[in-house]
C-alpha atoms as a PDB file:
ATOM      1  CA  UNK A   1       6.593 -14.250 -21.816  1.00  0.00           C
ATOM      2  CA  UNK A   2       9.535 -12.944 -23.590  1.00  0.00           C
ATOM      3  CA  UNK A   3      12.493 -14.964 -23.254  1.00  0.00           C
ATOM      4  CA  UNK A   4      15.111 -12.419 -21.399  1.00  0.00           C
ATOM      5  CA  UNK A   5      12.156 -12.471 -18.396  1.00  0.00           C
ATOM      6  CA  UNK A   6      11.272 -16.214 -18.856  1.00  0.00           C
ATOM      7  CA  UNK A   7      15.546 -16.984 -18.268  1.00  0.00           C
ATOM      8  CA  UNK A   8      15.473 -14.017 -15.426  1.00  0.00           C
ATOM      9  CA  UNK A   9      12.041 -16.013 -13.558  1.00  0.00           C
ATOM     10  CA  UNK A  10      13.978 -19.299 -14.100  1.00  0.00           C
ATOM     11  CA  UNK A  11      17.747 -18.101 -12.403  1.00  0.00           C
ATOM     12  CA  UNK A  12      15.491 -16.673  -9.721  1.00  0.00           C
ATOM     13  CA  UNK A  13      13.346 -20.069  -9.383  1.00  0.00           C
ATOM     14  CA  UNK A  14      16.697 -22.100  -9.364  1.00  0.00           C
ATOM     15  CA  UNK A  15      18.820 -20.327  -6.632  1.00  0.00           C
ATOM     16  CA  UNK A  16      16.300 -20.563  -4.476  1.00  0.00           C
ATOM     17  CA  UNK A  17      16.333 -24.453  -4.587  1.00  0.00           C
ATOM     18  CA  UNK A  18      18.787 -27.485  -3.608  1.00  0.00           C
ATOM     19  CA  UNK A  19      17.807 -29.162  -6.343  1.00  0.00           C
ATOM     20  CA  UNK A  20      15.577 -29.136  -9.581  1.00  0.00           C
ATOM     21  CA  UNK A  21      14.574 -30.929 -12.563  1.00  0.00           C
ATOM     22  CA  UNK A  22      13.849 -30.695 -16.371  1.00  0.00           C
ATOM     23  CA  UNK A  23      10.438 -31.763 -15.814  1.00  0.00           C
ATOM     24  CA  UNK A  24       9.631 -29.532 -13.026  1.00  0.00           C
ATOM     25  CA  UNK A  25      10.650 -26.667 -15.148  1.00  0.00           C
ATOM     26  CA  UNK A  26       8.675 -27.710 -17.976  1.00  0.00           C
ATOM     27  CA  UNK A  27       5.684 -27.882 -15.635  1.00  0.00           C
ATOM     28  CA  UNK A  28       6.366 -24.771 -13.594  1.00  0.00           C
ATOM     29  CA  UNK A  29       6.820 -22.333 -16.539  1.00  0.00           C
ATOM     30  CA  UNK A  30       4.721 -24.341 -19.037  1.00  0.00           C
ATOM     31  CA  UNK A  31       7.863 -24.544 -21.660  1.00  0.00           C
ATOM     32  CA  UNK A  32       8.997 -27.538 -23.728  1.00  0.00           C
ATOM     33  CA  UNK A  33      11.790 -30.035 -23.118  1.00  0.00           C
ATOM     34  CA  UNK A  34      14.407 -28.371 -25.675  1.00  0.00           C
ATOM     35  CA  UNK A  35      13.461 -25.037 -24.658  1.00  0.00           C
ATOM     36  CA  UNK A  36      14.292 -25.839 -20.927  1.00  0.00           C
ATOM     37  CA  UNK A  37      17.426 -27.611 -21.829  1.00  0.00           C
ATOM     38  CA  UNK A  38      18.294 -24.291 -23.805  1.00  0.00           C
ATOM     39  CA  UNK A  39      17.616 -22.073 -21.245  1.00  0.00           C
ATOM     40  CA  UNK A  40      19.704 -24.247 -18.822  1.00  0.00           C
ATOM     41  CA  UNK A  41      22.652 -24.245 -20.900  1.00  0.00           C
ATOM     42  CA  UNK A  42      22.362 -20.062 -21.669  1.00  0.00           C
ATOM     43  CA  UNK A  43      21.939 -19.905 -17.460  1.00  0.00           C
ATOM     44  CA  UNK A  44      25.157 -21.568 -17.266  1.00  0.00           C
ATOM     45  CA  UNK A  45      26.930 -19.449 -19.882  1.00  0.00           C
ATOM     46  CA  UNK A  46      26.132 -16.250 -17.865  1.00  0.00           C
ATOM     47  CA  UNK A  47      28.037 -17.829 -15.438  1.00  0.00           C
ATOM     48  CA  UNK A  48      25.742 -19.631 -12.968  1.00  0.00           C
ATOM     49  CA  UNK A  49      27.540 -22.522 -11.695  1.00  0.00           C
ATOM     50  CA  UNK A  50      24.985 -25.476 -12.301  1.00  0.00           C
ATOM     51  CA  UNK A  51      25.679 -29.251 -12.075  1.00  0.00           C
ATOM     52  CA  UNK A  52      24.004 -32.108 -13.556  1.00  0.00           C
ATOM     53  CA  UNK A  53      23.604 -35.229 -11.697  1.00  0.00           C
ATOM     54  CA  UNK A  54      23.197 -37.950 -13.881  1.00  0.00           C
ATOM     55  CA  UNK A  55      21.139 -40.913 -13.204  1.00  0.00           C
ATOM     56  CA  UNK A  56      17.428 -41.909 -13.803  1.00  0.00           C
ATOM     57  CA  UNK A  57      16.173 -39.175 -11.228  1.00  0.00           C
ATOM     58  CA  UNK A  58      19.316 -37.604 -11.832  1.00  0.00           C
ATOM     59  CA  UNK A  59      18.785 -33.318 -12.127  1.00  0.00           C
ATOM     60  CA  UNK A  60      20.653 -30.176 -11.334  1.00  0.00           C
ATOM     61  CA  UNK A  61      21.834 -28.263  -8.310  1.00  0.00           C
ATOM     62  CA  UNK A  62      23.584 -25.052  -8.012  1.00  0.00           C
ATOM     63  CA  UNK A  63      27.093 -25.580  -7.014  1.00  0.00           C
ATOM     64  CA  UNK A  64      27.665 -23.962  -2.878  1.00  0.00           C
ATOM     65  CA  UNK A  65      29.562 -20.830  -2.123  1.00  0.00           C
ATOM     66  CA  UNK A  66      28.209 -19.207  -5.048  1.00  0.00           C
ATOM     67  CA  UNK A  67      26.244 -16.084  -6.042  1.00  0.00           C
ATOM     68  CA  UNK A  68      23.472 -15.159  -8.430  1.00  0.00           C
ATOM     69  CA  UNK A  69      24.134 -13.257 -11.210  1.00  0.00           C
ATOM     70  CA  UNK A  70      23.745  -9.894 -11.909  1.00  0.00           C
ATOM     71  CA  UNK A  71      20.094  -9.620 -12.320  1.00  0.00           C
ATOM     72  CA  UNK A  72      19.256  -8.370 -16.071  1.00  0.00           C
ATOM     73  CA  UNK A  73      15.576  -6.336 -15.873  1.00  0.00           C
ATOM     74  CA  UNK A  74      13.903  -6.067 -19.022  1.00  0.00           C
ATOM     75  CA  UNK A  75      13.097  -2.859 -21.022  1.00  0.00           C
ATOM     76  CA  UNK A  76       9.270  -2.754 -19.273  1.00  0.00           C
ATOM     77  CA  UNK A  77      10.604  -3.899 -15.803  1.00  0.00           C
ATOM     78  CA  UNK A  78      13.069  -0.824 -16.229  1.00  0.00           C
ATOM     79  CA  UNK A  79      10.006   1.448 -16.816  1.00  0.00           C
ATOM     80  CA  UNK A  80       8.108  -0.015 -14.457  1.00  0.00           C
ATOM     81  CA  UNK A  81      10.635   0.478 -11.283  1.00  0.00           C
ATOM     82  CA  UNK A  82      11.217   4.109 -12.899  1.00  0.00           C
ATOM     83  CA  UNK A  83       8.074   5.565 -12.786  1.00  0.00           C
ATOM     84  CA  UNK A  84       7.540   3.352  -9.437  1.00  0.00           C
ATOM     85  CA  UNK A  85      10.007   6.179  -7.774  1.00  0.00           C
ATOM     86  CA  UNK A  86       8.318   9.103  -9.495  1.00  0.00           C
ATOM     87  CA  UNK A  87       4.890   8.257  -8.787  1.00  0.00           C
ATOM     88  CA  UNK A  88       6.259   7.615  -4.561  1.00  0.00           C
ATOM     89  CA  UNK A  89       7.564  11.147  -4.985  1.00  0.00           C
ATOM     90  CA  UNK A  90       5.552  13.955  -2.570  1.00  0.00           C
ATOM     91  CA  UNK A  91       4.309  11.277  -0.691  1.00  0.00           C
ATOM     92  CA  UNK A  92       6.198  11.372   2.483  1.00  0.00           C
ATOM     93  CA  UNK A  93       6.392   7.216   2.630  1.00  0.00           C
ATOM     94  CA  UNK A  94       9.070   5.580   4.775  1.00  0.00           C
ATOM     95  CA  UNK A  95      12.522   3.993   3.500  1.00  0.00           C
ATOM     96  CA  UNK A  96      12.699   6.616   0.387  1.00  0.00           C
ATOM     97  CA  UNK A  97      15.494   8.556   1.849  1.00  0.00           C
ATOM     98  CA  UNK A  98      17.706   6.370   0.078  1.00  0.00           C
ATOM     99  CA  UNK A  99      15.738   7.056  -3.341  1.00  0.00           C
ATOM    100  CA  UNK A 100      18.532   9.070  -5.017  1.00  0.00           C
ATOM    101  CA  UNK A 101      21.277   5.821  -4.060  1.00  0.00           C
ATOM    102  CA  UNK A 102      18.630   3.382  -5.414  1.00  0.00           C
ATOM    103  CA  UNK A 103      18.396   5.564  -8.858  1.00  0.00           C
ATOM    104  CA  UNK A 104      21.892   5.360  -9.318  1.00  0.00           C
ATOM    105  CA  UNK A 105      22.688   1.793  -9.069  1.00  0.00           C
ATOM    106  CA  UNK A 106      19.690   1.155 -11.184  1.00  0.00           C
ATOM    107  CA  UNK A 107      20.845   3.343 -14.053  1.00  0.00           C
ATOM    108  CA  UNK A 108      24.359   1.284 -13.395  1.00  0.00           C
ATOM    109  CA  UNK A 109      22.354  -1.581 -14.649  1.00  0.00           C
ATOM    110  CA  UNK A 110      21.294  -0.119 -17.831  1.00  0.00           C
ATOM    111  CA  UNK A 111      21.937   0.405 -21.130  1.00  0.00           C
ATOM    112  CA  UNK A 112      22.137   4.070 -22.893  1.00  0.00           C
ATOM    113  CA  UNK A 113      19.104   3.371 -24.930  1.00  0.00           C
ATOM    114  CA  UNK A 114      17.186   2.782 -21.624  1.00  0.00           C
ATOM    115  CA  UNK A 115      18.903   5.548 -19.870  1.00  0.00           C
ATOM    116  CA  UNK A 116      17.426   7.463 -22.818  1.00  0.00           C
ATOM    117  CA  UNK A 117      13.894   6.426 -22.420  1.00  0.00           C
ATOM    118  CA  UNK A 118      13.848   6.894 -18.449  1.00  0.00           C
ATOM    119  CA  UNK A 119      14.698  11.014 -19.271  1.00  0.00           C
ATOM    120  CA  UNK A 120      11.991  11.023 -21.726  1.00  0.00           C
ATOM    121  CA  UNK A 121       9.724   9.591 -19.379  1.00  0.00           C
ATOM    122  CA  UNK A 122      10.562  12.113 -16.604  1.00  0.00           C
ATOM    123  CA  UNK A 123      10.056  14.948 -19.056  1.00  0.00           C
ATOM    124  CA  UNK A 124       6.630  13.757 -20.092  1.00  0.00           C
ATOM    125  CA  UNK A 125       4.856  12.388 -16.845  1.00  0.00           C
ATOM    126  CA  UNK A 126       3.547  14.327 -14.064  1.00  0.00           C
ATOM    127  CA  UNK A 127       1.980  13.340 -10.794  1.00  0.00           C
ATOM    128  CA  UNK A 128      -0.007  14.536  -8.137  1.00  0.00           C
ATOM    129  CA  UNK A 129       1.683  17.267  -6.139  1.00  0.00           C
ATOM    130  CA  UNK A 130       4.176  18.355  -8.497  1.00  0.00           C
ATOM    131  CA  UNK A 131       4.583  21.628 -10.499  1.00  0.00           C
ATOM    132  CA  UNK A 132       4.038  21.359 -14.228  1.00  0.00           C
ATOM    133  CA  UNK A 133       6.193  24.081 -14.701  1.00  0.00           C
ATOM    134  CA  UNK A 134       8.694  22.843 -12.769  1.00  0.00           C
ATOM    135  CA  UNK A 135       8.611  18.817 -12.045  1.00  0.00           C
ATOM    136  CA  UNK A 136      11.055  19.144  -9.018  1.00  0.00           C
ATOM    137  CA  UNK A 137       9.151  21.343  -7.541  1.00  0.00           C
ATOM    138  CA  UNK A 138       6.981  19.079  -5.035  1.00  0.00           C
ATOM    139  CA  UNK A 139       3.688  20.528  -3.027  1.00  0.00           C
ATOM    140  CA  UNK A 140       5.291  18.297   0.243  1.00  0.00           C
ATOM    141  CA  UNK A 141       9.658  17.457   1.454  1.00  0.00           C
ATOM    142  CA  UNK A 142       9.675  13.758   0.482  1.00  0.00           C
ATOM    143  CA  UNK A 143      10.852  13.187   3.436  1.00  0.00           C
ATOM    144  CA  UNK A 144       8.509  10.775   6.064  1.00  0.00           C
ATOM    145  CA  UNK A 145       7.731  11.793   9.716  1.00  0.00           C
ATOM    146  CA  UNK A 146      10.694  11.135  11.292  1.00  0.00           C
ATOM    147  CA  UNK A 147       8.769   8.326  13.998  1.00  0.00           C
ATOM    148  CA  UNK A 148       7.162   6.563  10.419  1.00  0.00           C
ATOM    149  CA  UNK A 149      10.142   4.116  10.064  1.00  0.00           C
ATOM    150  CA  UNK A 150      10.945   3.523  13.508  1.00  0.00           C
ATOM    151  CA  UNK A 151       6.755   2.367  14.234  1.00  0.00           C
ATOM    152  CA  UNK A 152       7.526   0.231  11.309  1.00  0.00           C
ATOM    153  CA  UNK A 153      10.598  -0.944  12.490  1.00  0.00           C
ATOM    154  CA  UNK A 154       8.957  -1.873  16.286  1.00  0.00           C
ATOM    155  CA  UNK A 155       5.911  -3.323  14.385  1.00  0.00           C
ATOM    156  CA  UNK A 156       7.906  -6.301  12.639  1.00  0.00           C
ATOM    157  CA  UNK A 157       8.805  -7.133  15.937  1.00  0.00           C
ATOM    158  CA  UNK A 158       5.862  -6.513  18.210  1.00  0.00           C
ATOM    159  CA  UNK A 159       2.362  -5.235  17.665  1.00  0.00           C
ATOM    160  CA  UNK A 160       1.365  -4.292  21.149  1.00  0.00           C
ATOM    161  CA  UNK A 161       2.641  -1.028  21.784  1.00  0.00           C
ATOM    162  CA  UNK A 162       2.730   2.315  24.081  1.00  0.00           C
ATOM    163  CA  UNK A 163       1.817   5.179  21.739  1.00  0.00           C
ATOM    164  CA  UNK A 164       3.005   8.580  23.173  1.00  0.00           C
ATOM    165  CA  UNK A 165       0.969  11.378  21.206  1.00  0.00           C
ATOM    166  CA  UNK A 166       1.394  15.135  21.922  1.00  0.00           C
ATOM    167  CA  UNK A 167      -2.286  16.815  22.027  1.00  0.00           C
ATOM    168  CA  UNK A 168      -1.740  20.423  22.217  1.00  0.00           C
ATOM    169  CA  UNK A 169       0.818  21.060  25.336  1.00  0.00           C
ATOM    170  CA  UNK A 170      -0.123  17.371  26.586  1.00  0.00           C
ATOM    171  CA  UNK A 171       1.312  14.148  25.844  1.00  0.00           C
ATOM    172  CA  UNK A 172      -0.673  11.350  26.301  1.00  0.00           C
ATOM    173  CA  UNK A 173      -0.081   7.645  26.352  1.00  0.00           C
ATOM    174  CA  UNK A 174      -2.198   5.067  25.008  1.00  0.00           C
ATOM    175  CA  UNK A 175      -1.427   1.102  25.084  1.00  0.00           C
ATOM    176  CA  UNK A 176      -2.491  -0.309  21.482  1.00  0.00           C
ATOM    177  CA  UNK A 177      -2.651  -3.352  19.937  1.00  0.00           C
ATOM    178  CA  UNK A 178      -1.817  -2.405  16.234  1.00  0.00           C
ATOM    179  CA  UNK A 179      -4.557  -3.476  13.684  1.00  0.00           C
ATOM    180  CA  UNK A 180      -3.205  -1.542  10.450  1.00  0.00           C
ATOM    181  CA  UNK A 181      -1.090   1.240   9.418  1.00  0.00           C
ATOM    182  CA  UNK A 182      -2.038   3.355   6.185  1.00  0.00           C
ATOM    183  CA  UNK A 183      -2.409   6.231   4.422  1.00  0.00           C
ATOM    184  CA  UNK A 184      -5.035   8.215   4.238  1.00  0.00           C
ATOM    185  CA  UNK A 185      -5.740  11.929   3.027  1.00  0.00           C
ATOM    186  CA  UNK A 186      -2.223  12.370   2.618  1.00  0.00           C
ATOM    187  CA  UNK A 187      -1.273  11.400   6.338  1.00  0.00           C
ATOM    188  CA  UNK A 188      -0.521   8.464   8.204  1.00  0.00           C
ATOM    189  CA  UNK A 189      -2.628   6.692  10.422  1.00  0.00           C
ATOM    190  CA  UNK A 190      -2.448   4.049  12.966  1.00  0.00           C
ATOM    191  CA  UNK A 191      -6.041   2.213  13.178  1.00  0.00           C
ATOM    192  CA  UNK A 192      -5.705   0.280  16.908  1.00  0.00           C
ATOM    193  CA  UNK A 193      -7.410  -1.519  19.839  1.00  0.00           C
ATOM    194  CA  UNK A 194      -7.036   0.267  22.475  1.00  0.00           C
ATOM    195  CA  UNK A 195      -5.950  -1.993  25.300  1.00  0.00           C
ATOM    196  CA  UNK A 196      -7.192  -0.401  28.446  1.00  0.00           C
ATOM    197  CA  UNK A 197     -10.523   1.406  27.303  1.00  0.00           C
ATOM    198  CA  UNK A 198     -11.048  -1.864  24.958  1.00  0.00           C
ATOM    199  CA  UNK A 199     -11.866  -0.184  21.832  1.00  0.00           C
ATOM    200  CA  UNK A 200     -10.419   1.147  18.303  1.00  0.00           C
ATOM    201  CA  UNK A 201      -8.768   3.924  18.169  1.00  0.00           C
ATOM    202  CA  UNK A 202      -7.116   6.226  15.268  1.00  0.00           C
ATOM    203  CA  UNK A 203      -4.101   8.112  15.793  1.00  0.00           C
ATOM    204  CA  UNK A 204      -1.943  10.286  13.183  1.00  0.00           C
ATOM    205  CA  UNK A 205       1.102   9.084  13.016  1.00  0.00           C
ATOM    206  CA  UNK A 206       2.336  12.917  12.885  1.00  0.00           C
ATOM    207  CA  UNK A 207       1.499  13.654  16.145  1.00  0.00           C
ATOM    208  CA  UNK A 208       3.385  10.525  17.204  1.00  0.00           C
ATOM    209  CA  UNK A 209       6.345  11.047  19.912  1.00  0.00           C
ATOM    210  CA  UNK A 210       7.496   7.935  20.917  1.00  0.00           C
ATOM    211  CA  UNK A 211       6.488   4.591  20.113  1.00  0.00           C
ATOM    212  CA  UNK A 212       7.842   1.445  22.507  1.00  0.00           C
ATOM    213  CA  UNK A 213       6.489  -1.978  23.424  1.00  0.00           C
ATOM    214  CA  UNK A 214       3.775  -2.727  25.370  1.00  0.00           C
ATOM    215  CA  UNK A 215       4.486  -4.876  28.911  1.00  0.00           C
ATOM    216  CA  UNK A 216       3.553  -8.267  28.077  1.00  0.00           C
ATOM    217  CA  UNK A 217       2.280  -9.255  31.420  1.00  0.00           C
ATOM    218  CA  UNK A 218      -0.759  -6.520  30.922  1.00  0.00           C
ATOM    219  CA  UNK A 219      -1.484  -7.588  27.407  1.00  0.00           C
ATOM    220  CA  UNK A 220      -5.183  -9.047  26.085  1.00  0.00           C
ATOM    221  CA  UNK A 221      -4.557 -12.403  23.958  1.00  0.00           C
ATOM    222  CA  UNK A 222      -5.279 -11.596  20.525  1.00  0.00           C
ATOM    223  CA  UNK A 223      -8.295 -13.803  20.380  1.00  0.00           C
ATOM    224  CA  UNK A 224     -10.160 -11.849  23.064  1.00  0.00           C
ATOM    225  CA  UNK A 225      -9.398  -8.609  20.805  1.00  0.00           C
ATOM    226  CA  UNK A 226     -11.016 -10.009  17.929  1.00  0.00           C
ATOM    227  CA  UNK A 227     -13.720 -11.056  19.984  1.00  0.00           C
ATOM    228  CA  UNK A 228     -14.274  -7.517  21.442  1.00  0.00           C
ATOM    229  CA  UNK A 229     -14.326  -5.948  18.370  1.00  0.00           C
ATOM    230  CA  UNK A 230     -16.773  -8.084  16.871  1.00  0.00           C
ATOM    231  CA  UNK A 231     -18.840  -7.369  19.529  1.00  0.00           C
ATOM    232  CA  UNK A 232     -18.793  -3.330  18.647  1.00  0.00           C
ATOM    233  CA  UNK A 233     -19.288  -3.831  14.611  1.00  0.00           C
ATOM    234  CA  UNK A 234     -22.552  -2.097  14.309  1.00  0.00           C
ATOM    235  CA  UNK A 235     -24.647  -2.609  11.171  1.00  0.00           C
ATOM    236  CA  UNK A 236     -24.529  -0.346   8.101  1.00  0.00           C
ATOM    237  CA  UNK A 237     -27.708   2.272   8.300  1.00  0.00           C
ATOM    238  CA  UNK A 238     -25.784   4.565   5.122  1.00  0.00           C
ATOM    239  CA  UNK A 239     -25.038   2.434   2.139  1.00  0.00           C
ATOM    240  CA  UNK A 240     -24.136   4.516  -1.349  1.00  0.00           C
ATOM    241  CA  UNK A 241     -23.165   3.721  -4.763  1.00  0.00           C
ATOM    242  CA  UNK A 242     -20.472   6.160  -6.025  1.00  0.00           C
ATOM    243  CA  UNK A 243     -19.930   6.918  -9.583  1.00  0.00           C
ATOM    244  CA  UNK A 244     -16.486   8.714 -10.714  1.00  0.00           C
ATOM    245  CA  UNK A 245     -17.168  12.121  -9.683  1.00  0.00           C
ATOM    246  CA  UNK A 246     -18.583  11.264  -6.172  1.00  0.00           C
ATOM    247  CA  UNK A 247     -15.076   8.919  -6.029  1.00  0.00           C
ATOM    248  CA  UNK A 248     -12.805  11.751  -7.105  1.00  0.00           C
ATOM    249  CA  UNK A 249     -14.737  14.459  -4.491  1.00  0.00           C
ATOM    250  CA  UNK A 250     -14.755  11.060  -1.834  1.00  0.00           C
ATOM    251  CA  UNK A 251     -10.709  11.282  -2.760  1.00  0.00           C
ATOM    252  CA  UNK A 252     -10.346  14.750  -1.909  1.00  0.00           C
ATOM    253  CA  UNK A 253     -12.179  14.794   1.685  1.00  0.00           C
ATOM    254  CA  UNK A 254     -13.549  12.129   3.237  1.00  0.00           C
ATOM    255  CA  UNK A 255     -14.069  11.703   7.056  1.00  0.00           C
ATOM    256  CA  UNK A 256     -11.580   9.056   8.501  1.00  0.00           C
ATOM    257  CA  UNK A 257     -13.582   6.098   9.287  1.00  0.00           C
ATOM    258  CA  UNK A 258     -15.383   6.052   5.724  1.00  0.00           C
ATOM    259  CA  UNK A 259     -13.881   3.209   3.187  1.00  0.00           C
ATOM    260  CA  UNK A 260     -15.470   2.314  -0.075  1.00  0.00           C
ATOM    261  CA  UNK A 261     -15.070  -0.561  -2.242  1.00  0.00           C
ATOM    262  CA  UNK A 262     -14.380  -0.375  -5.727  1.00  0.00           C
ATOM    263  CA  UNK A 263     -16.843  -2.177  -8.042  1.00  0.00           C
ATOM    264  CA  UNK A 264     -14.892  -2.500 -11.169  1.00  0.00           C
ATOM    265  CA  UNK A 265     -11.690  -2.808 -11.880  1.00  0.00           C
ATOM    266  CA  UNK A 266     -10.955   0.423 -13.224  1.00  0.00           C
ATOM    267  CA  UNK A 267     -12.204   2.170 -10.407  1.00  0.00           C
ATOM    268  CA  UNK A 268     -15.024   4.246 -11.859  1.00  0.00           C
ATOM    269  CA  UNK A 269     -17.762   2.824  -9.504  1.00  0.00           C
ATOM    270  CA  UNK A 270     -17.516   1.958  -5.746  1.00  0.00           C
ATOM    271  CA  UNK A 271     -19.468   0.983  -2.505  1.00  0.00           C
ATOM    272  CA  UNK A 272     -19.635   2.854   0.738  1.00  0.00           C
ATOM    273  CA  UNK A 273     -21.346   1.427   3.486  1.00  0.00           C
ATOM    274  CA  UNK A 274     -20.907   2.790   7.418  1.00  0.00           C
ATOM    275  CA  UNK A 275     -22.789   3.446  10.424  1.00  0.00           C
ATOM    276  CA  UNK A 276     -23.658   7.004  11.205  1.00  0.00           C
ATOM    277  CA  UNK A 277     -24.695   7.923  14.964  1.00  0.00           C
ATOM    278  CA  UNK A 278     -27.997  10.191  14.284  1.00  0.00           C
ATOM    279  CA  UNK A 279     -28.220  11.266  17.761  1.00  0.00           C
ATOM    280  CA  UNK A 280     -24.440  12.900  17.890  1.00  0.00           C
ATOM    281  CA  UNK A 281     -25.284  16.274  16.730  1.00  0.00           C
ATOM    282  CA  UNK A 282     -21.452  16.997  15.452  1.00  0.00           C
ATOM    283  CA  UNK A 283     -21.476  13.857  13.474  1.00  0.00           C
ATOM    284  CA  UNK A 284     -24.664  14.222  11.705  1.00  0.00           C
ATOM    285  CA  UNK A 285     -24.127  18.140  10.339  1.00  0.00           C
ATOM    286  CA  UNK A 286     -20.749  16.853   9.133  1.00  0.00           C
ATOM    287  CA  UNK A 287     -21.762  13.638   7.342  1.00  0.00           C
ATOM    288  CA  UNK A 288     -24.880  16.048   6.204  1.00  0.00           C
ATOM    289  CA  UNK A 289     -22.156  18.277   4.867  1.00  0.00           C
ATOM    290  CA  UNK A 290     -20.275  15.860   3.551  1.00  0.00           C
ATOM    291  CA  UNK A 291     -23.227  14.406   1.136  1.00  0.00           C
ATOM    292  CA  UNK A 292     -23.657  17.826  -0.244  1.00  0.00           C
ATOM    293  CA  UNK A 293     -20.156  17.683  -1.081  1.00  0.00           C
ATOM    294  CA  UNK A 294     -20.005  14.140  -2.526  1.00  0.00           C
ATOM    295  CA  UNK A 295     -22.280  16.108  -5.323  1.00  0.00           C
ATOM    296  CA  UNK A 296     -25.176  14.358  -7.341  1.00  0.00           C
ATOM    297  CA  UNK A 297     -23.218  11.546  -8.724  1.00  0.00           C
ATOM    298  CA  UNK A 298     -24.228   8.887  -5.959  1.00  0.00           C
ATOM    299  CA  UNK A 299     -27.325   6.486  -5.439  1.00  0.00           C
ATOM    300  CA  UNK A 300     -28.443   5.586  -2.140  1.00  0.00           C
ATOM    301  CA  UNK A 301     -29.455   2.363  -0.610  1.00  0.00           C
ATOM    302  CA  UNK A 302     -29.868   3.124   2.698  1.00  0.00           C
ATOM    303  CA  UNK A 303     -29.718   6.418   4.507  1.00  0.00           C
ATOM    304  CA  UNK A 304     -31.265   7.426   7.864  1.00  0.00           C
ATOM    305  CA  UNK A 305     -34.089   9.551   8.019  1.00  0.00           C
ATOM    306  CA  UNK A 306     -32.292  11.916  10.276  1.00  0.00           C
ATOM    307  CA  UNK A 307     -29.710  12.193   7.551  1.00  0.00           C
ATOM    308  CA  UNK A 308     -32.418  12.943   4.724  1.00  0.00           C
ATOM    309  CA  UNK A 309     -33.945  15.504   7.180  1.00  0.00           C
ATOM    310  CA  UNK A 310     -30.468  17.536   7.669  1.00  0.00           C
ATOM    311  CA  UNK A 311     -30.050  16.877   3.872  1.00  0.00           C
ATOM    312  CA  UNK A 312     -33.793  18.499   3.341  1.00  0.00           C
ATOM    313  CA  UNK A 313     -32.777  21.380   5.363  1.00  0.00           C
ATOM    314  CA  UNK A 314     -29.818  22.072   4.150  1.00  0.00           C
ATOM    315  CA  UNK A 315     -30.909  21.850   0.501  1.00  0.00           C
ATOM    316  CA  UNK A 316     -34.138  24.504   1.699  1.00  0.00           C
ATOM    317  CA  UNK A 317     -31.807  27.333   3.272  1.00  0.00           C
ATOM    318  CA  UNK A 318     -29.453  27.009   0.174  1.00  0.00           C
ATOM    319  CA  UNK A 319     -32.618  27.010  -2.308  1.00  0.00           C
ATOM    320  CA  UNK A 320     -33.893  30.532  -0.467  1.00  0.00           C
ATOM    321  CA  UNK A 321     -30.297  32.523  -1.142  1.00  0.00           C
END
């Protein structure tokens, strides 16, 4: 660890305690006796008011009424927060609205030289959504669905809530205990139980019109959801192994309840497991579809023999074109 990010770590470790020691420095960030005592006495020079108590379990406290100082970021934690906000770019996420104040104050913080490198860098890289021709030219506004941060906002308070979601000319109202929120093929989901039919339900966030908490004298404990969804877990009958093409076509399109799980760490092999219902006729031509589309790069596990049938048939009337 270089030493401007070791001191940084340490000022951060030491405001957020009454009281500390040599020795617990030296343990906590593995470092000598001298070179903690150093590092101490360059904290203090930038200004952090520290005093020593002496005595045979004597230490250090940081003095009350007083603030941390200006946080110094090192060349990589520059880059790193940088290309942070370009790669969030086009992605509609919540609380970037105040991306272009946050840019600012950051290149406050900076030196030319770094200033420098962050144009470079916005020259060179381009990310999904964007036109190489033309960087600022985004596929999508950056702006989130306007009801994104207020769900957010009403979940850190409460996670059983009314849903109200506009289907067609209809609104409809659905009591849900919220399980997750995320993002998936470039929209925003809410993954819930469903407190009145007693089941999980998926709603896009963009169809969202108002969002308030649920009464509490109607709600299910939270043990009695878990319960009830355990109950409902079906096994696997489709288990595949993906190789990188069949992840990048899985990235493209994939139908919502689908998940894999990535195999390695750099994401070139993955696990899909899920439980198709063979005797829904709408389900089984699109996950039959679907296959076809994932391409050859897969090897299956397990796979229904109503699947492999559709599969068979498919394969036969494209074969006789």
């Amino acid at each position: 660890m270089k030493k401007v990010e070791r001191i940084n770590i340490i000022m951060r470790y030491i405001n957020n305690r009454a009281h500390f020691t040599i020795s617990e420095l030296m343990h906590e960030f593995d470092i000598s006796r001298s070179t903690a005592i150093r590092d101490i006495k360059e904290i203090e020079a930038m200004g952090m008011p520290l005093v020593a108590e002496v005595g045979r379990d004597g230490g250090y406290f940081v003095m009350s009424n007083s603030v941390l100082p200006t946080v110094r970021f090192t060349d990589n934690e520059i880059k790193a927060l940088f290309i942070a906000f370009m790669a969030t770019r086009n992605l509609q996420l919540p609380y970037l609205k105040s991306r272009h104040s946050l840019a600012e104050k950051l290149l406050g913080l900076i030196s030319q030289n770094q200033q420098d490198d962050l144009v470079l860098l916005n020259q060179i890289l381009l990310f999904e959504g964007t036109n190489p021709h033309n960087p600022d030219l985004l596929d999508l506004s950056d702006l989130p669905h306007p009801m994104l941060e207020q769900l957010i906002q009403t979940l850190l308070v409460d996670c059983y809530l009314v849903v109200s979601v506009g289907e067609g000319r209809e609104i409809k109202s659905y009591p849900l205990y919220l399980l997750r929120l995320y993002r998936e093929k470039s929209s925003w989901q809410i993954e819930g139980f469903d407190l009145e039919e007693e089941k999980r339900r998926i709603i896009p966030v963009d169809n969202l019109t108002e969002v308030k908490p649920y009464p509490e004298k109607k709600r299910i404990s939270k043990k009695k959801i878990v319960v009830q969804l355990s109950k409902q877990e079906e096994a696997f009958n489709l288990i595949l192994e993906l190789g990188p093409k069949a992840i990048a076509q899985f990235k493209k399109y994939h139908p919502l309840k689908m998940t894999i799980s990535y195999t390695n760490p750099y994401q070139t092999t993955a696990i899909l497991k899920s439980f198709i219902h063979v005797h829904h006729p709408e389900e089984l031509a699109e996950i039959t579809n679907w296959l076809l589309f994932l391409g050859r790069d897969i090897k299956v596990r397990e796979i229904p023999k109503e699947v492999v049938e559709g599969l068979q048939i498919r394969v036969d009337v494209l074969g006789n074109k």
